[in-house]
C-alpha atoms as a PDB file:
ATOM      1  CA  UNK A   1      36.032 127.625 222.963  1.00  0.00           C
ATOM      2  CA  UNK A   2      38.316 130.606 223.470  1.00  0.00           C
ATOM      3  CA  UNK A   3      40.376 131.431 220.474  1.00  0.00           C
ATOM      4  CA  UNK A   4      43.039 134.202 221.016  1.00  0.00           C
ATOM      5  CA  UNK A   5      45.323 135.993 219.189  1.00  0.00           C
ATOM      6  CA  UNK A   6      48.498 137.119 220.861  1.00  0.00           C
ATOM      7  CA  UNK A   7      50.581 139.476 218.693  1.00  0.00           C
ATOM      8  CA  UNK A   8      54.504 139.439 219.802  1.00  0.00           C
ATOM      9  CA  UNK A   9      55.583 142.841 219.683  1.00  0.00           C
ATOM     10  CA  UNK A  10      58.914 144.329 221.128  1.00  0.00           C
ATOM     11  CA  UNK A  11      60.742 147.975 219.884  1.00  0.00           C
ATOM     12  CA  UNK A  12      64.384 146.098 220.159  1.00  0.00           C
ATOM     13  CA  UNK A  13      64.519 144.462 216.823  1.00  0.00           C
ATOM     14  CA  UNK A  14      68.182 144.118 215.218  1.00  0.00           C
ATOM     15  CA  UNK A  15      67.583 145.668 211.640  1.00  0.00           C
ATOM     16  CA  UNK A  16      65.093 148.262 212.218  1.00  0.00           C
ATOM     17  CA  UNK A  17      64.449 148.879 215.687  1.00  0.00           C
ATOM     18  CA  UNK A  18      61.480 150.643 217.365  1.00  0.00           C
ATOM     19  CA  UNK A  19      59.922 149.435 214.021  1.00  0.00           C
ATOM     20  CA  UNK A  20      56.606 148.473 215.510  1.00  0.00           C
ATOM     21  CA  UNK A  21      55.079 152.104 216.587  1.00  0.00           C
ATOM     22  CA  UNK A  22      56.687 153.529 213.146  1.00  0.00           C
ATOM     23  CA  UNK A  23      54.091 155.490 211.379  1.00  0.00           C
ATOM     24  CA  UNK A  24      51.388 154.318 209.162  1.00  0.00           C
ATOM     25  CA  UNK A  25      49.156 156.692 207.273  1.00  0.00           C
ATOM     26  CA  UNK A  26      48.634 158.334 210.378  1.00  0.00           C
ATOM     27  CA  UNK A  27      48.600 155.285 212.913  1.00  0.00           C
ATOM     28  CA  UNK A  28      51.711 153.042 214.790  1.00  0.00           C
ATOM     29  CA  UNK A  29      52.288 150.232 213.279  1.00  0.00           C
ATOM     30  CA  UNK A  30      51.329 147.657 216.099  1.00  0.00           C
ATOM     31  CA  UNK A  31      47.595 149.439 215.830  1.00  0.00           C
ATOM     32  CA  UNK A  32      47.118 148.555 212.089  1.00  0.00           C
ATOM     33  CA  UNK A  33      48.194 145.188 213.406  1.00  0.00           C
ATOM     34  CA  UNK A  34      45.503 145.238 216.243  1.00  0.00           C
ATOM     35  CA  UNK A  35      42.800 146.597 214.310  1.00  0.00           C
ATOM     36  CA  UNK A  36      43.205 143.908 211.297  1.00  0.00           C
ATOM     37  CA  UNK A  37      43.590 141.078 213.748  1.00  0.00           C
ATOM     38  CA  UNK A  38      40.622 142.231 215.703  1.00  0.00           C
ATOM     39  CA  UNK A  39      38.596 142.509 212.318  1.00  0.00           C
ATOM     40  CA  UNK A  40      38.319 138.701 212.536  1.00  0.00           C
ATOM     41  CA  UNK A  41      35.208 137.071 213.459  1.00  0.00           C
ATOM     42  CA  UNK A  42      36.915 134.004 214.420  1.00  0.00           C
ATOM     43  CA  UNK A  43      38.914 136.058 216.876  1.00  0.00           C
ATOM     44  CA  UNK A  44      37.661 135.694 220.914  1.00  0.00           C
ATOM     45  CA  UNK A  45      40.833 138.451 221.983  1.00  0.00           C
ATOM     46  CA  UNK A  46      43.558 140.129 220.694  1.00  0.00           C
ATOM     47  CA  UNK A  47      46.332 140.328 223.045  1.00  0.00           C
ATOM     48  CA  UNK A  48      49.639 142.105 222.786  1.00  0.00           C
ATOM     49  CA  UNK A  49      52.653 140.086 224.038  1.00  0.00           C
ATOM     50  CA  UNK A  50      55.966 142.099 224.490  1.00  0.00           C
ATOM     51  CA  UNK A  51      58.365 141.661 226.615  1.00  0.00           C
ATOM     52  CA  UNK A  52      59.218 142.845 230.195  1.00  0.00           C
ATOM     53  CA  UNK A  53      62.371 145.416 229.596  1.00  0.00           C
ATOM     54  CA  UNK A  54      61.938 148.702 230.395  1.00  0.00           C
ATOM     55  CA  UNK A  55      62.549 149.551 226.520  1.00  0.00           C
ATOM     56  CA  UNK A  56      59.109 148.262 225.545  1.00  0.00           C
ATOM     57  CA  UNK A  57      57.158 150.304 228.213  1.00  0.00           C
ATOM     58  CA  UNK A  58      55.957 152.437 225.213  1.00  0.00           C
ATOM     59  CA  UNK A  59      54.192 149.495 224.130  1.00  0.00           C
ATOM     60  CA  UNK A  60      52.529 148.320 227.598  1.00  0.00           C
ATOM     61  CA  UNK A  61      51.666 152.371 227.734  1.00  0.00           C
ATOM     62  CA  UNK A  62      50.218 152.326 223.634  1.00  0.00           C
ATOM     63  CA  UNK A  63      47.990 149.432 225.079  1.00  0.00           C
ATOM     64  CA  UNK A  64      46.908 151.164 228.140  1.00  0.00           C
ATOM     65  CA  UNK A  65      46.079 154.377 225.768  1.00  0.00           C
ATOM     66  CA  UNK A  66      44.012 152.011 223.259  1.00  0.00           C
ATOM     67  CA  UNK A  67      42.564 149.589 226.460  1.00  0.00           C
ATOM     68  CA  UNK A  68      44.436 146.542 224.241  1.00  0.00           C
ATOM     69  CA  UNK A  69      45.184 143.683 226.363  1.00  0.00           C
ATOM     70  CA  UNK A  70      48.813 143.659 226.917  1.00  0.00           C
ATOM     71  CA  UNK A  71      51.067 140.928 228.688  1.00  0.00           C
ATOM     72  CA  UNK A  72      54.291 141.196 229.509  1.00  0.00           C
ATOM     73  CA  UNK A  73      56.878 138.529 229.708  1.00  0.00           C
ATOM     74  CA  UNK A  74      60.860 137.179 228.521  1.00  0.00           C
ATOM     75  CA  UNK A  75      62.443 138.828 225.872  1.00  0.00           C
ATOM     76  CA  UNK A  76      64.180 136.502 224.154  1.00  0.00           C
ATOM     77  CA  UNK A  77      61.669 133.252 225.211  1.00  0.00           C
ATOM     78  CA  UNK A  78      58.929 134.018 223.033  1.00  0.00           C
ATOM     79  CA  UNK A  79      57.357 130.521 223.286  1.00  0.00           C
ATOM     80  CA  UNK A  80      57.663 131.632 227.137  1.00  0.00           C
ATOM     81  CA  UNK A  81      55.713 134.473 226.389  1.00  0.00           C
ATOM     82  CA  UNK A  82      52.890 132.985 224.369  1.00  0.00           C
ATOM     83  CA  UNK A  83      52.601 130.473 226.765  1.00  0.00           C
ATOM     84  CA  UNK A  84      52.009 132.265 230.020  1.00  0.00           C
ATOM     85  CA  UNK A  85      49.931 134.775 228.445  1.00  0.00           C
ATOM     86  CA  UNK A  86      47.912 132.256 227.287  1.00  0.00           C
ATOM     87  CA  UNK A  87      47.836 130.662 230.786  1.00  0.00           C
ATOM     88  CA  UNK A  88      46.805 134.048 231.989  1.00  0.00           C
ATOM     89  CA  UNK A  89      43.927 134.513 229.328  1.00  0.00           C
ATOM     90  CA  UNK A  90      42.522 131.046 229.602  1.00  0.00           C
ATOM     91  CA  UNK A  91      42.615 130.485 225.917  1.00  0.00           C
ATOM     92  CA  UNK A  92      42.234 127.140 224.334  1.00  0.00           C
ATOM     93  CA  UNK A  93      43.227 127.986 220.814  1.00  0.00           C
ATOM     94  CA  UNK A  94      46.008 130.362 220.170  1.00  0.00           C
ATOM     95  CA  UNK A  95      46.835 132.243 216.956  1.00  0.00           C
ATOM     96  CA  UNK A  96      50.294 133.862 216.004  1.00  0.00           C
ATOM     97  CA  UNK A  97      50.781 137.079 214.974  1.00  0.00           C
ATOM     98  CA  UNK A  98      53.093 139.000 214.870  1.00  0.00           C
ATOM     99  CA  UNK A  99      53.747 142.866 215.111  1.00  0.00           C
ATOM    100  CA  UNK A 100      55.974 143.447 211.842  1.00  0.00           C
ATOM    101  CA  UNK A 101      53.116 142.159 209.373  1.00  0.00           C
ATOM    102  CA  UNK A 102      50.654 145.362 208.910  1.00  0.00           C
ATOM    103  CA  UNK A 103      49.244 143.993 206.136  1.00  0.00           C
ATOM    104  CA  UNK A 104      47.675 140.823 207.975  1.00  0.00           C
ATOM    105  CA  UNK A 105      44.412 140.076 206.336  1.00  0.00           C
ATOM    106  CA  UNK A 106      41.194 139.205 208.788  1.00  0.00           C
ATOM    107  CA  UNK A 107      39.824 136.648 206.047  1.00  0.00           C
ATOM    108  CA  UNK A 108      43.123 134.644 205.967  1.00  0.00           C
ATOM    109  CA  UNK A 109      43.040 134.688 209.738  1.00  0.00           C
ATOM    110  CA  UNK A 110      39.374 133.277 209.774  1.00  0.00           C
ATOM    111  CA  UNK A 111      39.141 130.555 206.842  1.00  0.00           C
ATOM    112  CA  UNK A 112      42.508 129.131 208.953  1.00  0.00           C
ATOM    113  CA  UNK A 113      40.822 129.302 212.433  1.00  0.00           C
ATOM    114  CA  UNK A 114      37.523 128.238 210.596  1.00  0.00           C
ATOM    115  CA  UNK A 115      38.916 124.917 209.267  1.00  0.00           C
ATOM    116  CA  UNK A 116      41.343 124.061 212.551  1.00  0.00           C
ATOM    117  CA  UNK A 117      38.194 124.099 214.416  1.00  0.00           C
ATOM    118  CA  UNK A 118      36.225 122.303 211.800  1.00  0.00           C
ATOM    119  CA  UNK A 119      38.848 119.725 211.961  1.00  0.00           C
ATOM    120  CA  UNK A 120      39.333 119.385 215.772  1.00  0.00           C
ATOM    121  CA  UNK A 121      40.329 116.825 217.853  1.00  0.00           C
ATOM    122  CA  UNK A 122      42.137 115.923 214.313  1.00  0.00           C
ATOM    123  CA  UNK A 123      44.663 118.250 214.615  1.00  0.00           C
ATOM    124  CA  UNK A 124      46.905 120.501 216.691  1.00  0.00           C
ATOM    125  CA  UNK A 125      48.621 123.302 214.836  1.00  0.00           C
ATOM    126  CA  UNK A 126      47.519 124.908 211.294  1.00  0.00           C
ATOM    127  CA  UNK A 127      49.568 127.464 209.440  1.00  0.00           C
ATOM    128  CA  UNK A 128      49.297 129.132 205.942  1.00  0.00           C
ATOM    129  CA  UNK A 129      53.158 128.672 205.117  1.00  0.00           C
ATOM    130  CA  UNK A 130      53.341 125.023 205.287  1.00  0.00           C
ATOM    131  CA  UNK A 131      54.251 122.272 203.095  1.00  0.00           C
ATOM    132  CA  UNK A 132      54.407 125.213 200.903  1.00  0.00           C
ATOM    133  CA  UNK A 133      54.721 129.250 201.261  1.00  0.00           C
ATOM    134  CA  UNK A 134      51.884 130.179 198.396  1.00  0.00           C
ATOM    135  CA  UNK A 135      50.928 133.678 200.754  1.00  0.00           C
ATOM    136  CA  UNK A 136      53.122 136.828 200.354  1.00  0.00           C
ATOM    137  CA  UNK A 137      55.131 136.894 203.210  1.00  0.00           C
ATOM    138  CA  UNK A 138      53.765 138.804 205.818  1.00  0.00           C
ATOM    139  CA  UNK A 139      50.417 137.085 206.104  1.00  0.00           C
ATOM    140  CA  UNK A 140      51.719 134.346 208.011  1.00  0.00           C
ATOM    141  CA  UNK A 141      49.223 133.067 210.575  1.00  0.00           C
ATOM    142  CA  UNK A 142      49.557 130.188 213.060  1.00  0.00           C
ATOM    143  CA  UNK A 143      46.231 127.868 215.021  1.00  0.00           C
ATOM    144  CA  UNK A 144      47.726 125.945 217.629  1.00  0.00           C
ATOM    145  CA  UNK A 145      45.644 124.275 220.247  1.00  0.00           C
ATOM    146  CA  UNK A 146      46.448 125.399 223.965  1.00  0.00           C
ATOM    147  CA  UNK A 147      47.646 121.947 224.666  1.00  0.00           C
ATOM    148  CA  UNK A 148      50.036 121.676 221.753  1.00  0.00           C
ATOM    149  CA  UNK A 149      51.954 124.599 223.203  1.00  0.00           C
ATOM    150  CA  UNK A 150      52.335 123.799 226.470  1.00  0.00           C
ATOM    151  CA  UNK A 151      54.044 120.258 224.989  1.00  0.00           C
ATOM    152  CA  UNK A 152      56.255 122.509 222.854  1.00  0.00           C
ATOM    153  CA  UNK A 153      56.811 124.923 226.086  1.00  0.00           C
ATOM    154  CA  UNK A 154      57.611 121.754 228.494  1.00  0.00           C
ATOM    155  CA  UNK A 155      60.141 119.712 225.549  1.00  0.00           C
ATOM    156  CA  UNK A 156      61.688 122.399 223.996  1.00  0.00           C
ATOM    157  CA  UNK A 157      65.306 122.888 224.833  1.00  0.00           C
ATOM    158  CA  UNK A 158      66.529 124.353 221.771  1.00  0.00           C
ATOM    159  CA  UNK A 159      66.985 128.667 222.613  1.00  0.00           C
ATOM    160  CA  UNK A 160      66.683 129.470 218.890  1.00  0.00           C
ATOM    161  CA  UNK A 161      63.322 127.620 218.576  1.00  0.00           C
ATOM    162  CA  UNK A 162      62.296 128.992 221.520  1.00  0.00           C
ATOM    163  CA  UNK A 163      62.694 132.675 220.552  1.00  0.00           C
ATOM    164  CA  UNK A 164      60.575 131.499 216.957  1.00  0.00           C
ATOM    165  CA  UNK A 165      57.849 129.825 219.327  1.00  0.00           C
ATOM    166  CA  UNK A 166      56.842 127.487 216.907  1.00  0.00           C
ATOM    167  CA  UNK A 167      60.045 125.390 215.036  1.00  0.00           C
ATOM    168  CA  UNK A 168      59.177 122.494 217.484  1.00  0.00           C
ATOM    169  CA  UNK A 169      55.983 122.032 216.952  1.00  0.00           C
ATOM    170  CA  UNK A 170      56.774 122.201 213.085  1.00  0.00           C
ATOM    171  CA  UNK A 171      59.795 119.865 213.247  1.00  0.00           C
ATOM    172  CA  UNK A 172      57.932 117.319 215.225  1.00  0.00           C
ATOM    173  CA  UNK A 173      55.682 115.713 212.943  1.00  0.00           C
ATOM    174  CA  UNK A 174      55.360 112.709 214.993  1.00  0.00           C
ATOM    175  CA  UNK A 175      54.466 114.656 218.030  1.00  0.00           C
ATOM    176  CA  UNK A 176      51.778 116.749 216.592  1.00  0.00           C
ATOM    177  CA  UNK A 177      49.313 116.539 213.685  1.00  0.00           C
ATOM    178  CA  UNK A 178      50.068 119.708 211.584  1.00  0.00           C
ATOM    179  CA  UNK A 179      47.529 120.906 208.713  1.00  0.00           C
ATOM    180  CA  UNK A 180      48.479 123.743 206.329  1.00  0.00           C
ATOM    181  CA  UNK A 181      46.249 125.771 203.745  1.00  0.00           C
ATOM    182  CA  UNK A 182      47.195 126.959 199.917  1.00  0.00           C
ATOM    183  CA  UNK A 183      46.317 130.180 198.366  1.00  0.00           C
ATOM    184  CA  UNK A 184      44.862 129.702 195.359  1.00  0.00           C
ATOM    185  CA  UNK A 185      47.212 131.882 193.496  1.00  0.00           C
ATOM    186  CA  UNK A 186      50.890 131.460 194.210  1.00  0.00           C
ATOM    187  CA  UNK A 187      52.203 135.363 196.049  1.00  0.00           C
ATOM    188  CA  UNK A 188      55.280 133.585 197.702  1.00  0.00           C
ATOM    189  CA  UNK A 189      57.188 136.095 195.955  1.00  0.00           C
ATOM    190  CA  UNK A 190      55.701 139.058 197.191  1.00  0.00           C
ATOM    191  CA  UNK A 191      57.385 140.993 200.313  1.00  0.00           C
ATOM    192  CA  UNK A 192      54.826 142.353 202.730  1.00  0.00           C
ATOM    193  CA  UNK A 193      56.137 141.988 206.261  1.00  0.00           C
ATOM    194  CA  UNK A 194      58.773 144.616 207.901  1.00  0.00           C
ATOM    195  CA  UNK A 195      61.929 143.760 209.031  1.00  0.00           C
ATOM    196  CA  UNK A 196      63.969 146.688 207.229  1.00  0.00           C
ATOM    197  CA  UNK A 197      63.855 150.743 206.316  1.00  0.00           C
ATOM    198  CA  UNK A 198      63.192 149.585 202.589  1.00  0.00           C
ATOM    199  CA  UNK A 199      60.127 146.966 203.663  1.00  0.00           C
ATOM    200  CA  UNK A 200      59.073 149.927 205.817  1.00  0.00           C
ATOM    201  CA  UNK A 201      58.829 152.009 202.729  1.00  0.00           C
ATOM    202  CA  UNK A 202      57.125 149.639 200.934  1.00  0.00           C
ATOM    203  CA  UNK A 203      54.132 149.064 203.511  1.00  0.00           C
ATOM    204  CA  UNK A 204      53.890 153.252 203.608  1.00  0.00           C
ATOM    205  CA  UNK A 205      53.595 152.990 200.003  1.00  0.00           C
ATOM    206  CA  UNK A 206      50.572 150.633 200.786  1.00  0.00           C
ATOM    207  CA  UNK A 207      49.075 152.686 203.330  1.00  0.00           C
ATOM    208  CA  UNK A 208      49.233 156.150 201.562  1.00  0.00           C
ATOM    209  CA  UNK A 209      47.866 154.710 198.784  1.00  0.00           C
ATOM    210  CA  UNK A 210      44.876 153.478 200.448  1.00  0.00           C
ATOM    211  CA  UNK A 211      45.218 156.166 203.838  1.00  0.00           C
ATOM    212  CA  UNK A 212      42.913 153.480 205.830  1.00  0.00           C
ATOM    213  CA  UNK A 213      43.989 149.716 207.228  1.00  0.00           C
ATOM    214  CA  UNK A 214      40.249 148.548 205.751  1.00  0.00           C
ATOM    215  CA  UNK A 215      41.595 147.065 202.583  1.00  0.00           C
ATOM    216  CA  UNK A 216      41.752 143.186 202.106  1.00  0.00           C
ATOM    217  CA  UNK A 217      44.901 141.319 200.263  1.00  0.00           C
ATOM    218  CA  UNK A 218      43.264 141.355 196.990  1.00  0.00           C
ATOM    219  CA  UNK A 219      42.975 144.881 196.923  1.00  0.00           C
ATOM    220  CA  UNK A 220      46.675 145.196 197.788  1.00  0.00           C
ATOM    221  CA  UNK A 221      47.563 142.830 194.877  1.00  0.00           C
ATOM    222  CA  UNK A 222      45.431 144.414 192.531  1.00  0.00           C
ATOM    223  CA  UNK A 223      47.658 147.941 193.898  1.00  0.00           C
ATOM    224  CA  UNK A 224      50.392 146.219 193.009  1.00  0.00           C
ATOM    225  CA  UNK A 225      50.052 144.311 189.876  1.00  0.00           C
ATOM    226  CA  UNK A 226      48.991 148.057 188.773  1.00  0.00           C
ATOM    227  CA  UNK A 227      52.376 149.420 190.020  1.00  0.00           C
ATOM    228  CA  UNK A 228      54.821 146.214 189.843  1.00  0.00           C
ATOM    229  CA  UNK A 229      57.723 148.812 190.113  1.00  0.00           C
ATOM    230  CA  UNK A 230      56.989 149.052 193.809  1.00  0.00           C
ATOM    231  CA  UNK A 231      57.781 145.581 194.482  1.00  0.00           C
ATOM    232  CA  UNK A 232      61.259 146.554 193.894  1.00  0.00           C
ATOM    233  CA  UNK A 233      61.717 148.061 196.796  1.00  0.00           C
ATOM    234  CA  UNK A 234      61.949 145.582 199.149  1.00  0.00           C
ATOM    235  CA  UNK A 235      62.248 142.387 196.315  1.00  0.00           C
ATOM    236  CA  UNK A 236      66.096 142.463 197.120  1.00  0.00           C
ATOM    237  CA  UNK A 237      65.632 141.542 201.017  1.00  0.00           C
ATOM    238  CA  UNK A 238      66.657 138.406 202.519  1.00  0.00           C
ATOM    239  CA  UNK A 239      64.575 136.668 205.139  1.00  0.00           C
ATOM    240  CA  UNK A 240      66.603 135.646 208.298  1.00  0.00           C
ATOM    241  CA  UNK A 241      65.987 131.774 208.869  1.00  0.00           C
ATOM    242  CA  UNK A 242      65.838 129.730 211.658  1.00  0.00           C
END
């Protein structure tokens, strides 16, 4: 069974744009994303997903540079997007990732691959977030099987959902069986993805503190619960909702 992870990355994002190649510890941010994603054993491919405007061909050209596999598709479709490049890889599981979380930890990614496919036919999407958000944000990961998107890609009309790829699927309990894991500590509160200059510092704190993307979420909250003031920096941020 092929198990893929496409990572949705674009440079035209509305609060901090070109955020995805911004600088970390020495590396663009879409490769710390890459390299942790990749780090999981669960993982068959990693594939990059942006978008086909001539704005992201710094992207498609990062991937040629780093031989990533890159597809290109609809900007604003993102369930689009996912689906064809799935199509196009032949993958039967797909996991979401996206590009603004450089913190994404390969042992999340795996125990949630690890029990979707322990507990297939049973079920047809898994997430980390859901009935409850115990993970900092940022380490959001989705298990859908290939079949469960192509429903949401043929039924959903709704633009918005569309461009969040998975609402649908989420909204639709009686269309799909949905399974969701807890962290054993509650982090909810904690801020770890990117969407603005002040999460951006925040993550550089992170990576110049450790000046390697090796490090696992526990060392990060150990980092932090030794320097709590750093959670300020970002704590005031609101996440956009669907």
């Amino acid at each position: 069974m092929k198990v893929s992870a496409i990572i949705q990355a674009r440079l035209g994002s509305t609060r901090l744009p070109g955020k995805v190649l911004s600088d970390l510890a020495g590396e663009p941010m879409l490769a710390r994303v890459v390299r942790r994603t990749a780090r999981a054993v669960s993982i068959s491919e990693v594939i990059v997903a942006t978008t086909s405007e001539k704005a992201d061909e710094n992207i498609v050209r990062l991937c040629a540079e780093r031989n990533w596999s890159c597809f290109r598709g609809d900007e604003k479709d993102v369930l689009d997007r996912y689906y064809r490049a799935a199509v196009e890889s032949l993958s039967d599981v797909v996991v979401r990732i996206t590009s603004d979380c450089p913190l994404i930890d390969p042992s999340v990614i795996d125990v949630l691959v690890t029990k979707f496919l322990d507990l297939q036919p049973d079920i047809d999407y898994a997430c980390n977030f859901l009935p409850k958000r115990t993970f900092p944000r940022g380490l959001e990961v989705e298990v859908m099987r290939f079949d469960a998107l192509k429903k949401a890609w043929r039924e959903d009309q709704n633009p918005v959902w569309r461009e969040h790829v998975t609402p649908y699927i989420q909204r639709n309990v009686d269309k799909f069986r949905i399974f969701g894991i807890q962290n054993a500590t509650d982090y909810s509160h904690m801020r770890w993805t990117v969407d603005t200059k002040e999460d951006l510092l925040f993550v550089r704190c992170i990576y110049d503190h450790f000046g390697h993307d090796y490090f696992s979420q526990n060392d990060v909250i150990e980092f932090l619960e030794s320097r709590p003031e750093l959670m300020d920096i970002n704590r005031h941020i609101k996440q956009k909702t669907v």
